[in-house]
Protein backbone atom coordinates (compact mmCIF):
# COMPACT_ATOMS: atom_id res chain seq x y z
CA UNK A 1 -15.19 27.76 -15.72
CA UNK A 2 -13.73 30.14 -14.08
CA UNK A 3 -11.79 29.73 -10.35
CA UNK A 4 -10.11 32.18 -8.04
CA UNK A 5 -6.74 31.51 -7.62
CA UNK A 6 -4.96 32.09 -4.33
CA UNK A 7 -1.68 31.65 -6.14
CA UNK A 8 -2.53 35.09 -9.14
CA UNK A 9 -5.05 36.48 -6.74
CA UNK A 10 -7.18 36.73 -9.13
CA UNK A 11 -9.89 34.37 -11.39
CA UNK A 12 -8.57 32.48 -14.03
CA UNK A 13 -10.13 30.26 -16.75
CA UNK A 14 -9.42 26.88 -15.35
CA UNK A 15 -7.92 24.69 -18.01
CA UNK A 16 -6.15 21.36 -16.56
CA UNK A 17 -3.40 19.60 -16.88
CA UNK A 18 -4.76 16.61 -19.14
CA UNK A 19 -8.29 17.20 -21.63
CA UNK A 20 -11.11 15.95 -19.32
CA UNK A 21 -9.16 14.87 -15.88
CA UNK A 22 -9.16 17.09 -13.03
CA UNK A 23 -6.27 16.04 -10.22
CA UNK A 24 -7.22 17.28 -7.17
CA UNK A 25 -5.52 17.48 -3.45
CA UNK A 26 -7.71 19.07 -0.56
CA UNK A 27 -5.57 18.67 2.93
CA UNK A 28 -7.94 16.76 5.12
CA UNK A 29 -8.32 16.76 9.34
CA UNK A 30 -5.78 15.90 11.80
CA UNK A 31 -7.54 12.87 13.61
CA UNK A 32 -7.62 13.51 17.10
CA UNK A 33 -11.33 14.41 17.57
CA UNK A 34 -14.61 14.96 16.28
CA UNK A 35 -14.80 17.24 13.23
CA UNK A 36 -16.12 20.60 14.23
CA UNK A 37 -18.03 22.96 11.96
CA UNK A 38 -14.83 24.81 10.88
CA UNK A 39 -13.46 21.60 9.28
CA UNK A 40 -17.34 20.70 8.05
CA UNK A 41 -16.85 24.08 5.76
CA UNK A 42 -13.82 22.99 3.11
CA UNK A 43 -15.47 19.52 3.51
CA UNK A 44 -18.90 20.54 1.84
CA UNK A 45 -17.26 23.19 -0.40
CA UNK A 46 -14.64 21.37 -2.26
CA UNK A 47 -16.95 18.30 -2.50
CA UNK A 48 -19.16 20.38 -3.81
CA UNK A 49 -16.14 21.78 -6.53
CA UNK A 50 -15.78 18.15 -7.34
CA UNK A 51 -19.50 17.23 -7.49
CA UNK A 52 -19.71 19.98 -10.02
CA UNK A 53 -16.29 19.48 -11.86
CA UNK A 54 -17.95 15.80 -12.57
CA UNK A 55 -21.32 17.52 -13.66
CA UNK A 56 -19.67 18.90 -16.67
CA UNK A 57 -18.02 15.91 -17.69
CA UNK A 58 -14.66 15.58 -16.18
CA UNK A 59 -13.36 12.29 -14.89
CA UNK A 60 -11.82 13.78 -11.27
CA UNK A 61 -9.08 12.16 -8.71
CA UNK A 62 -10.21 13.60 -5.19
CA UNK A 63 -7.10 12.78 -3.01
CA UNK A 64 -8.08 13.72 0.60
CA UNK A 65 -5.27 12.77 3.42
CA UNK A 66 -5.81 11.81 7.27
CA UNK A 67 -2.83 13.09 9.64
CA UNK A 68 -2.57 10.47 11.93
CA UNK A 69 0.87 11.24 13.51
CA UNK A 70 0.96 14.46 15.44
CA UNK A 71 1.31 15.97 18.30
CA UNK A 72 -2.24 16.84 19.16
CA UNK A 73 -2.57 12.30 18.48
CA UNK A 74 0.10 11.95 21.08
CA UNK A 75 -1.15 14.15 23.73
CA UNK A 76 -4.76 12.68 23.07
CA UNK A 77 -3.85 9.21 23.20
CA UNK A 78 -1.70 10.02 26.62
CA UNK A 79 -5.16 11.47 28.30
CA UNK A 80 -6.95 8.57 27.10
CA UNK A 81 -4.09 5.99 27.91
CA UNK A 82 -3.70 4.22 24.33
CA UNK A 83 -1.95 4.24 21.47
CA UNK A 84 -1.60 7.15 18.49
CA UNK A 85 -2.84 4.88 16.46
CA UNK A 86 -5.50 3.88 18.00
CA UNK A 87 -6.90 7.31 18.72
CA UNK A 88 -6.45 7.51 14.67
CA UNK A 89 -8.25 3.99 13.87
CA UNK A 90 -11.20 5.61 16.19
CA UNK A 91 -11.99 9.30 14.57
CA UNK A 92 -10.87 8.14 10.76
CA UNK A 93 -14.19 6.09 11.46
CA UNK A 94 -15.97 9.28 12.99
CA UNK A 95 -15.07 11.45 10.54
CA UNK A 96 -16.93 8.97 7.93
CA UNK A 97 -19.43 8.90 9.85
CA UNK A 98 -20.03 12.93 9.92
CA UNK A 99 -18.51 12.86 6.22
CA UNK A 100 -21.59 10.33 4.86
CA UNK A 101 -24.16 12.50 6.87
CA UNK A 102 -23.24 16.02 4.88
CA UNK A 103 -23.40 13.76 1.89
CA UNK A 104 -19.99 14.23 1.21
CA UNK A 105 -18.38 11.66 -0.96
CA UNK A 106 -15.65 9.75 -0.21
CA UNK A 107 -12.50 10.68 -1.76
CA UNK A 108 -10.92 8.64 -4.31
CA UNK A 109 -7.64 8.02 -2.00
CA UNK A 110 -7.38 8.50 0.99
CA UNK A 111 -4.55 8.15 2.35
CA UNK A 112 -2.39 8.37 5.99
CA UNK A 113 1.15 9.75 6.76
CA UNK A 114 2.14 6.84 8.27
CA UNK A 115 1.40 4.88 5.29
CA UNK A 116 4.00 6.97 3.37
CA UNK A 117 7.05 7.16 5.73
CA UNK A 118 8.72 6.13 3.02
CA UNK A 119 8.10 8.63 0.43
CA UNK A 120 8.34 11.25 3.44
CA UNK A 121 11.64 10.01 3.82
CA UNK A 122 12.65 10.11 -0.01
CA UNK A 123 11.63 13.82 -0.29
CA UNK A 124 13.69 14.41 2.47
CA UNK A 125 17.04 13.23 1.54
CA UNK A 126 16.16 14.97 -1.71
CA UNK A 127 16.14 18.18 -0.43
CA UNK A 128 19.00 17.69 1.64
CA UNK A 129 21.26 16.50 -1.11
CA UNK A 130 19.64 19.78 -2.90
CA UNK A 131 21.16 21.76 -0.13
CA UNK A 132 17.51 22.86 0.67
CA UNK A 133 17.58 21.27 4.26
CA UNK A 134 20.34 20.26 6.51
CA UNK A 135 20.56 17.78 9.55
CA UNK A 136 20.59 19.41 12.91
CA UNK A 137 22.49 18.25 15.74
CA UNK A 138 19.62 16.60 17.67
CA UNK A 139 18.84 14.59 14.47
CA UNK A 140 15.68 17.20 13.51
CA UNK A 141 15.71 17.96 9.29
CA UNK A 142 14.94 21.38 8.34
CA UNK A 143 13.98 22.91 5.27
CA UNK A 144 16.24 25.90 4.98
CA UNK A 145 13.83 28.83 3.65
CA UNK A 146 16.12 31.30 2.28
CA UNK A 147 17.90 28.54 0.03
CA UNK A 148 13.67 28.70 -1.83
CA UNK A 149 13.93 32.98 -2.91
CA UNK A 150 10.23 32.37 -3.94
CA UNK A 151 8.92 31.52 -0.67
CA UNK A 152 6.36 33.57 0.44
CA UNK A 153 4.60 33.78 -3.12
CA UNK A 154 1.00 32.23 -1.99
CA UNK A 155 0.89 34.43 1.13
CA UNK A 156 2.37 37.51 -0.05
CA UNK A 157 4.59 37.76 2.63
CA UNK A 158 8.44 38.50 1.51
CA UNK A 159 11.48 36.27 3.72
CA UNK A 160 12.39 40.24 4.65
CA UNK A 161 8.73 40.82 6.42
CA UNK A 162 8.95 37.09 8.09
CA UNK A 163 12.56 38.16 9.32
CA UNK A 164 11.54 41.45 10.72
CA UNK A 165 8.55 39.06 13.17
CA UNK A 166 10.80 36.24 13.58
CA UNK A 167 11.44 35.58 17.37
CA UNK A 168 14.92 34.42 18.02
CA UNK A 169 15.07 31.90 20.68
CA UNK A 170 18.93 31.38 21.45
CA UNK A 171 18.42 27.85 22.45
CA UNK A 172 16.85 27.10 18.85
CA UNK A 173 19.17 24.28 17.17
CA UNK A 174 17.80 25.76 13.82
CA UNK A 175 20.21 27.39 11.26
CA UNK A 176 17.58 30.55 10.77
CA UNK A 177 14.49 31.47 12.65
CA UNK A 178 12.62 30.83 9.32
CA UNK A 179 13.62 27.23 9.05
CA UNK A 180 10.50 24.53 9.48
CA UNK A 181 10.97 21.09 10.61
CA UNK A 182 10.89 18.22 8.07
CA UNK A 183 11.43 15.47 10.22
CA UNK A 184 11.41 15.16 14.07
CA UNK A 185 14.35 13.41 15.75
CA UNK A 186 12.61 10.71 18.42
CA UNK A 187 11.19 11.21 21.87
CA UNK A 188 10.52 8.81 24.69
CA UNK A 189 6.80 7.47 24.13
CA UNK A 190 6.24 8.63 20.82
CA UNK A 191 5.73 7.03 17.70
CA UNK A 192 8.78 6.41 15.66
CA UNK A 193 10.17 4.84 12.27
CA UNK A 194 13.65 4.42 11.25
CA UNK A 195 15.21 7.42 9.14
CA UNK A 196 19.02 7.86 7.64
CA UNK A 197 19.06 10.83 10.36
CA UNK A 198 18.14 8.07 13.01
CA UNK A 199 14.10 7.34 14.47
CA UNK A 200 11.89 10.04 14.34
CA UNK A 201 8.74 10.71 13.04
CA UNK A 202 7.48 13.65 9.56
CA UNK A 203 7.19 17.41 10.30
CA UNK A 204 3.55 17.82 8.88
CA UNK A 205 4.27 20.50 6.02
CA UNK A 206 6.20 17.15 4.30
CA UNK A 207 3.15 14.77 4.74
CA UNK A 208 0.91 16.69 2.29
CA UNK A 209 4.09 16.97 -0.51
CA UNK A 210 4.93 13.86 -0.42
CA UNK A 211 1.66 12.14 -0.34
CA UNK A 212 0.35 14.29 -3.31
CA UNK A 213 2.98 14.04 -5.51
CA UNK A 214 3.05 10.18 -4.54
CA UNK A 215 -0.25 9.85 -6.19
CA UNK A 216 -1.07 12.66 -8.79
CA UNK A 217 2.89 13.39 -9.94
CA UNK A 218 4.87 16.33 -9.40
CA UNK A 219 2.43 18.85 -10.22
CA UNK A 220 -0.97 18.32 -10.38
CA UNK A 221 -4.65 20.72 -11.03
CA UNK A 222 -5.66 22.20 -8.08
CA UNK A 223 -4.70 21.92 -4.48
CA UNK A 224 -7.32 23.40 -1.77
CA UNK A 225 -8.41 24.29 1.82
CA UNK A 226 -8.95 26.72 4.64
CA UNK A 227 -7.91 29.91 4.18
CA UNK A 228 -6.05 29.25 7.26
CA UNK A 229 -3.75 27.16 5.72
CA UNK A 230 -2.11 29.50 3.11
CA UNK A 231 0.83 30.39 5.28
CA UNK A 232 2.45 28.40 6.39
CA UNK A 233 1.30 24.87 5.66
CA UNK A 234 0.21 25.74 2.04
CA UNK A 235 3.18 27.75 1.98
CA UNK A 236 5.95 25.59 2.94
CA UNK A 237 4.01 22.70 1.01
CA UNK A 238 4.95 24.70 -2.26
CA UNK A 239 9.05 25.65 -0.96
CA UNK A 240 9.54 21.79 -0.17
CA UNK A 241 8.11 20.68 -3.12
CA UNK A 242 9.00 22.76 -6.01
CA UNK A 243 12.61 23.07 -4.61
CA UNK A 244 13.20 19.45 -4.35
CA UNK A 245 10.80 18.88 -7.95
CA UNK A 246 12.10 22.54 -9.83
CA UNK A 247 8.94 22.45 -10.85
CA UNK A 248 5.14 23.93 -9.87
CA UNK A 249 3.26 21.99 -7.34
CA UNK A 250 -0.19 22.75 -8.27
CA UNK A 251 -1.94 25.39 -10.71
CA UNK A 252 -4.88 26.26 -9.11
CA UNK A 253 -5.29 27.23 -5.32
CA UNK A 254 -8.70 27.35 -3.98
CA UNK A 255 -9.32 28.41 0.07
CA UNK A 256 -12.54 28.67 1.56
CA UNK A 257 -13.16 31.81 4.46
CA UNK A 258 -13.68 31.30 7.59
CA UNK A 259 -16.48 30.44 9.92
CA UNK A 260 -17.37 32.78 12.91
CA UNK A 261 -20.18 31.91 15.48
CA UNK A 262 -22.44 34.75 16.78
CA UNK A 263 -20.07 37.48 14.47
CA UNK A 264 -16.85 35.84 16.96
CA UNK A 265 -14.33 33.50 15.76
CA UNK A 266 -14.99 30.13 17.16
CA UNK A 267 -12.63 28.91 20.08
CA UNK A 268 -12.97 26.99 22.74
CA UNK A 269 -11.91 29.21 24.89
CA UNK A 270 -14.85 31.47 24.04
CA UNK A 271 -17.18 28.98 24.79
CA UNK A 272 -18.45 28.87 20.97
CA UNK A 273 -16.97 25.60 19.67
CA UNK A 274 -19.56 23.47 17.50
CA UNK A 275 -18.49 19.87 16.82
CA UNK A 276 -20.69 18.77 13.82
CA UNK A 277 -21.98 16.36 15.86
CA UNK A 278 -23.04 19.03 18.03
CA UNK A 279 -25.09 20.96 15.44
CA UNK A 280 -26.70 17.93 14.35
CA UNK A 281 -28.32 17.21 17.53
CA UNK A 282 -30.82 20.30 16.56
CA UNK A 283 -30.61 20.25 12.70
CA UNK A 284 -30.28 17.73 10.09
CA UNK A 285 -27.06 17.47 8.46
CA UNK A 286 -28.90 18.52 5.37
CA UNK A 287 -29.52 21.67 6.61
CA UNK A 288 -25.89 22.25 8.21
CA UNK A 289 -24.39 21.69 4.06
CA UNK A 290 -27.20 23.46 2.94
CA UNK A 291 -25.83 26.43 5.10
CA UNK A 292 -22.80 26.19 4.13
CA UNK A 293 -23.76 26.77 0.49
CA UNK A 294 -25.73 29.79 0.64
CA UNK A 295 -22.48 32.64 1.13
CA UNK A 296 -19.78 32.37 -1.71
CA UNK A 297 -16.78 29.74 -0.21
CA UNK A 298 -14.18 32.37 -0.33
CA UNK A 299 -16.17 34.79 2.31
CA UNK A 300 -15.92 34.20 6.00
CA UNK A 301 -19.57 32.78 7.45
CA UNK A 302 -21.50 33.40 10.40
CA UNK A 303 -22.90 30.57 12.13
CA UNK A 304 -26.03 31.49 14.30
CA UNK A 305 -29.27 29.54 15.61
CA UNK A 306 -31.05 32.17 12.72
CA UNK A 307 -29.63 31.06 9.43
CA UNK A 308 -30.01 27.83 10.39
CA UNK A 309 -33.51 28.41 10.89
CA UNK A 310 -33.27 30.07 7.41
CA UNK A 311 -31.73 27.42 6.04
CA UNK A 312 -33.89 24.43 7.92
CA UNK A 313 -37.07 26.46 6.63
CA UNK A 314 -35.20 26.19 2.72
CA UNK A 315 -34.69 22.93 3.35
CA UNK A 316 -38.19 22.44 3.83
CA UNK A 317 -39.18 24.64 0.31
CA UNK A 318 -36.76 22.01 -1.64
CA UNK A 319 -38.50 18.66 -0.46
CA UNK A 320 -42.00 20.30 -0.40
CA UNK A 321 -41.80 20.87 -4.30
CA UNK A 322 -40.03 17.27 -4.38
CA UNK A 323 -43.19 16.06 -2.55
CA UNK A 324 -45.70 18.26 -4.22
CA UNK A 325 -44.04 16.76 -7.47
CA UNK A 326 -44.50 13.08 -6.91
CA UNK A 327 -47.93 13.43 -5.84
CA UNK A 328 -49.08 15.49 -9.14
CA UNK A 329 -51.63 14.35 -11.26
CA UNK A 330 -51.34 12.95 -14.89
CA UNK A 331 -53.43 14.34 -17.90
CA UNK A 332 -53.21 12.81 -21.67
CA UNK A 333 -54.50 16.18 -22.73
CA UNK A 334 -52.69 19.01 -20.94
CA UNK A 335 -51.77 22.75 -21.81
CA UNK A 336 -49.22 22.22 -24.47
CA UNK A 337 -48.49 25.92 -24.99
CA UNK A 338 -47.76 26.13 -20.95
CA UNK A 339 -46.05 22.77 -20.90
CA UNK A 340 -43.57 24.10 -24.01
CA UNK A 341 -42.80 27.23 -21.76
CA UNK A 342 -42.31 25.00 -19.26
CA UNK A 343 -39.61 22.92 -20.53
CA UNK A 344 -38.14 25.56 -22.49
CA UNK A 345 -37.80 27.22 -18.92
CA UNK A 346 -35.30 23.95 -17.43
CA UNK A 347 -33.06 24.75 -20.49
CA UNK A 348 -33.26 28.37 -19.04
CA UNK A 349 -32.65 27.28 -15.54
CA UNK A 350 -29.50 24.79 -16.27
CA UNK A 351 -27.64 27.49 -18.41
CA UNK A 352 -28.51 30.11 -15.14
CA UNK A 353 -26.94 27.47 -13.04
CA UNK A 354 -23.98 26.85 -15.07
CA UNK A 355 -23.35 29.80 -15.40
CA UNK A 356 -22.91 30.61 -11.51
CA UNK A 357 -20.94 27.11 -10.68
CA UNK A 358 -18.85 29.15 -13.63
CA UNK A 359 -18.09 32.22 -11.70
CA UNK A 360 -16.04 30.48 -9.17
CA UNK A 361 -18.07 28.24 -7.68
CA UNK A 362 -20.90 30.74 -6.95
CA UNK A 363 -23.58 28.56 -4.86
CA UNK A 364 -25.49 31.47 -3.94
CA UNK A 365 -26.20 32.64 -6.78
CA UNK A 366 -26.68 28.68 -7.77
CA UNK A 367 -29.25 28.69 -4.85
CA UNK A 368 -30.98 31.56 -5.82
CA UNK A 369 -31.26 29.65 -9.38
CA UNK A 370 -33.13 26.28 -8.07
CA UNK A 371 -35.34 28.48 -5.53
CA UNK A 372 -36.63 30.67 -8.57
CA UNK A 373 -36.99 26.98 -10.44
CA UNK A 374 -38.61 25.57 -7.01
CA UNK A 375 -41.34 28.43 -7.22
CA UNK A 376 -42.12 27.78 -10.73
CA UNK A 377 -42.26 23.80 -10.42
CA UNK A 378 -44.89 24.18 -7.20
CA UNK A 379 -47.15 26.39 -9.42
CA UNK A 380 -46.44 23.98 -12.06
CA UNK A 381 -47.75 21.22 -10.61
CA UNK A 382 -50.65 22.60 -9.31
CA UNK A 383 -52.42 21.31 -12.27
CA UNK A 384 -52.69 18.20 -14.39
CA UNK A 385 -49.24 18.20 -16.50
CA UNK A 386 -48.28 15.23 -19.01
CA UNK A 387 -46.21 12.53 -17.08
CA UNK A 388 -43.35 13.89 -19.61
CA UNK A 389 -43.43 17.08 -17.95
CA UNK A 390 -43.89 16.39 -14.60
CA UNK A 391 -40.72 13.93 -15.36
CA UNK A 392 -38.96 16.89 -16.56
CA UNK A 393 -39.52 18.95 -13.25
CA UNK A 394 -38.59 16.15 -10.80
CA UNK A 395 -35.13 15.51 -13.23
CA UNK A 396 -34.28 19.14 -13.21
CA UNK A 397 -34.61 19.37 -9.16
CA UNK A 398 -32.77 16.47 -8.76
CA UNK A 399 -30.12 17.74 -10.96
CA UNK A 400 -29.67 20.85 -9.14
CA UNK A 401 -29.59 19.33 -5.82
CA UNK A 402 -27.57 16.95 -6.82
CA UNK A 403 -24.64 18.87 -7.73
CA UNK A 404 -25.18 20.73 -4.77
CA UNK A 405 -25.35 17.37 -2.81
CA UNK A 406 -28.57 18.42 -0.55
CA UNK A 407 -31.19 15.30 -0.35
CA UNK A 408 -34.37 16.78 -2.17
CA UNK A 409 -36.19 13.50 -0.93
CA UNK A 410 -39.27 14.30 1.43
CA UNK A 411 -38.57 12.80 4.60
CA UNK A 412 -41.12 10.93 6.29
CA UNK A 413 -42.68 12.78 9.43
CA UNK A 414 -45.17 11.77 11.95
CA UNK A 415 -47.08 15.49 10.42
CA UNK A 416 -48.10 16.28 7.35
CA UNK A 417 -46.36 18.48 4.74
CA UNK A 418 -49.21 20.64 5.04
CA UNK A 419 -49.04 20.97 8.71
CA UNK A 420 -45.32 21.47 8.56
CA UNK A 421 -45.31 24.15 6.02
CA UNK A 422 -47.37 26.31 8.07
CA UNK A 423 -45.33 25.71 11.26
CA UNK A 424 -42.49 27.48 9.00
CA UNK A 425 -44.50 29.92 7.91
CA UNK A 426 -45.22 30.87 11.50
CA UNK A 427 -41.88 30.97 12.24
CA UNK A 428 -41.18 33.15 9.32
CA UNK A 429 -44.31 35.44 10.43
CA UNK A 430 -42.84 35.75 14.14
CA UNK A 431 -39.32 36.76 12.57
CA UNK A 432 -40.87 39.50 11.13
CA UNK A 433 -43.14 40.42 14.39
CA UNK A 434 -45.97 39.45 11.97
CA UNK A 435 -47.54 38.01 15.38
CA UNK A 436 -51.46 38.35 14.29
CA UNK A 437 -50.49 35.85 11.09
CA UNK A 438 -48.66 33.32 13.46
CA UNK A 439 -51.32 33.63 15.80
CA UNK A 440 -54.01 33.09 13.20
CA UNK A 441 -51.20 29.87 11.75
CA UNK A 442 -51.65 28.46 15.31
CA UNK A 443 -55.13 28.41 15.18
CA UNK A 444 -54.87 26.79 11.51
CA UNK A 445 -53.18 23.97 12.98
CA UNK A 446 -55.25 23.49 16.40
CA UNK A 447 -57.57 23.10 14.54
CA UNK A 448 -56.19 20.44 12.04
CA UNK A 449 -55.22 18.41 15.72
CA UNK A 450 -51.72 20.10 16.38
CA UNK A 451 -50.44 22.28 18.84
CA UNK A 452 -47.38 24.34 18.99
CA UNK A 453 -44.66 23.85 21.38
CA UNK A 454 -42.31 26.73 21.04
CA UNK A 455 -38.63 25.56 22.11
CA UNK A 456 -35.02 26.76 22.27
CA UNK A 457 -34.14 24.82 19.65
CA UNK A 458 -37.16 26.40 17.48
CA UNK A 459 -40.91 25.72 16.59
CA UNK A 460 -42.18 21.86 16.80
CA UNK A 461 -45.59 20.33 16.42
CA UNK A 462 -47.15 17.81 18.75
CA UNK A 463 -50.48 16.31 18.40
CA UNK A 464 -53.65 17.03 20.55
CA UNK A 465 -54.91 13.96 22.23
């Protein structure tokens, strides 16, 4: 297998730390709110990594943290007039809720900052006795950049560049512009724990070292997330760590691109912020992961009503061959020279799927793989096939799916797969201004007792009393 690392900027066999054990970090949300789609996107992805990593046999450690001290807490749980940790408590469980719809698994630790003050603490007064950070006279720790000469490494950007953009604020108690807070000296209201540099609360660069190394050691496989991340959390993660350790923090880093909606990036201020929650009013969550899968991670996305459709309508493909499957029909004399091609053809489709999970995690080309095996398991089935082989089929598509963690089960509707087919094959026909065939679809299901009740949100049947 091969992964692109952020680190080389380039692919690299990935080979880990200990034969058959994958140690993996991916920096989870700050819990203030409701996940939006932007935080749905590494989510999906590196579960996806690990769903794969597990595939081919390795035993994995999927550490993913909660922030739950930080500003954006404090001011949420002043507007809603209770505690930090409260506000926490509440979208920890929200997030699990989203997290369990897009089939993501749950991590293997989880853990909080505030559950590791004291290891926050201990890489602290490590670096300052290392004369990497220094006490300010407010009771603030900084990490003091230039004392790391390697910092800027993951980014690319050199301390000289940073220097030459570094706004100098004369009131700033810091010893250099470039200097990033470790710890934050207390303020009225806030949460607070007891330091050697007097109450105060972690900087959140420190969080992510010291909970990491806490649980998978000084350096450990891969360490992932946004592509927003890389400078500076991902960034000063690496200058904390490997100046206070002298050794390197992770081997493999792994960001995913970003998400734009309608070709903008996604803001609140331009009106085009999608909680998941949101999204999943109009879609199901399958479709939202299923979405998320079909561009390569490391290329930025665009999020629009039409490849949702697109995606909703190869939803619908997956868990109409999972149907069509189920209900096939048994013969104790069937085509063994078509049933040998057959199941010579899974070995062909595995090894095709491999082999794109390979190349970097390459789920479109992995997609493209089970829709080319989809096609040939619906002819398949079309006749009588040995309950061997039609065993085989519904195995291999439950494989694929699997790894990719979309639910190939047919889900139970009020209409009939047939009558739901060719309501996407309408919309399909419309998208390409194919109106005769829709037209002539609509007529198909009239008279089968359905209308069609075009909608913003797309296409949906209704029956005809």
């Amino acid at each position: 297998m091969r992964l692109y690392n952020t680190m080389t900027k380039k692919k690299e066999e990935f080979v880990p730390i200990r034969e058959g054990k994958v140690s993996m970090y991916v920096c989870g949300p700050t819990v203030y709110s409701f996940i939006h789609i932007g935080n749905a996107r590494p989510l999906i992805v590196f579960d996806t990594l690990r769903r794969y990593l597990e595939y081919r046999g390795y035993e994995v450690t999927f550490v993913q943290n909660f922030t739950d001290v930080d500003d954006k807490l404090i001011r949420r749980a002043n507007e809603d007039n209770t505690t930090v940790a409260e506000v926490a408590e509440h979208f920890i469980n929200e997030y699990r809720t989203d997290s369990e719809a897009l089939h993501v698994r749950p991590a293997t630790i989880c853990p909080r900052a505030t559950e590791h003050i004291d290891d926050i603490i201990g890489l602290v007064s490590r670096l300052i006795e290392l004369g990497h950070a220094y006490v300010a006279e407010n009771g603030d720790v900084y990490f003091a950049v230039r004392s790391y000469p390697a910092y800027g490494k993951l980014s690319g950007q050199s301390i000289e560049s940073l220097e030459s953009g570094a706004r100098i604020d004369p009131s700033d108690i810091k010893q250099d512009p470039l200097d990033f807070a470790l710890w934050k000296s207390a303020k009225p209201g806030e949460p607070s724990w007891d330091s050697p540099w007097g109450k105060g609360r972690p900087g959140w660069h420190i969080e992510c070292s010291a909970m990491s190394m806490n649980i998978l050691g000084k350096t450990f496989d891969i360490h992932a997330g946004g592509v927003d991340l890389i400078f500076p959390h991902h960034e000063n993660e690496i200058a904390q760590s490997e100046a206070a350790t002298g050794v390197d923090f992770a081997h493999y880093w792994l960001h995913n691109g970003h998400i734009n909606v309608n070709n903008r990036k996604m803001s609140k201020s331009e009106g085009n912020f999608f909680n998941v929650r949101d999204i999943t009013l109009h879609f199901e969550p399958d479709v939202l992961r299923l979405f998320m899968l079909t561009a390569h991670y490391r290329t930025p996305v665009n999020f629009s009503e039409e490849p949702m459709e697109q995606a909703e309508a190869a939803l619908l493909r997956i868990r109409t061959a999972a149907e069509r499957i189920n209900e096939a029909r048994f013969t104790d004399t069937p085509n063994e020279a078509e049933e040998s091609e057959f199941i010579k053809g899974i070995e062909t489709t595995r090894a095709a799927f491999i082999e794109a999970m390979d190349d970097d995690l390459n789920t479109a080309d992995a997609l493209g793989v089970l829709f080319d095996f989809v096609r040939i398991a619906n002819s398949f089935v079309t006749e009588p096939r040995s309950e061997r082989a039609v065993k085989a089929a519904k195995d291999m598509l439950f494989e694929l799916t699997g790894v990719l963690g979309i639910d190939p089960s047919p889900k139970k509707s009020e209409f009939p797969a047939e009558a739901e087919a060719l309501l996407v094959e309408r919309t399909e026909a419309r998208k390409q201004k194919d109106f005769k065939r829709a037209d002539e679809i609509r007529g198909q299901l009239r008279d089968m007792g359905f209308a069609v009740e075009d909608t913003p949100q797309g296409a949906k049947l209704k029956r005809i009393d």
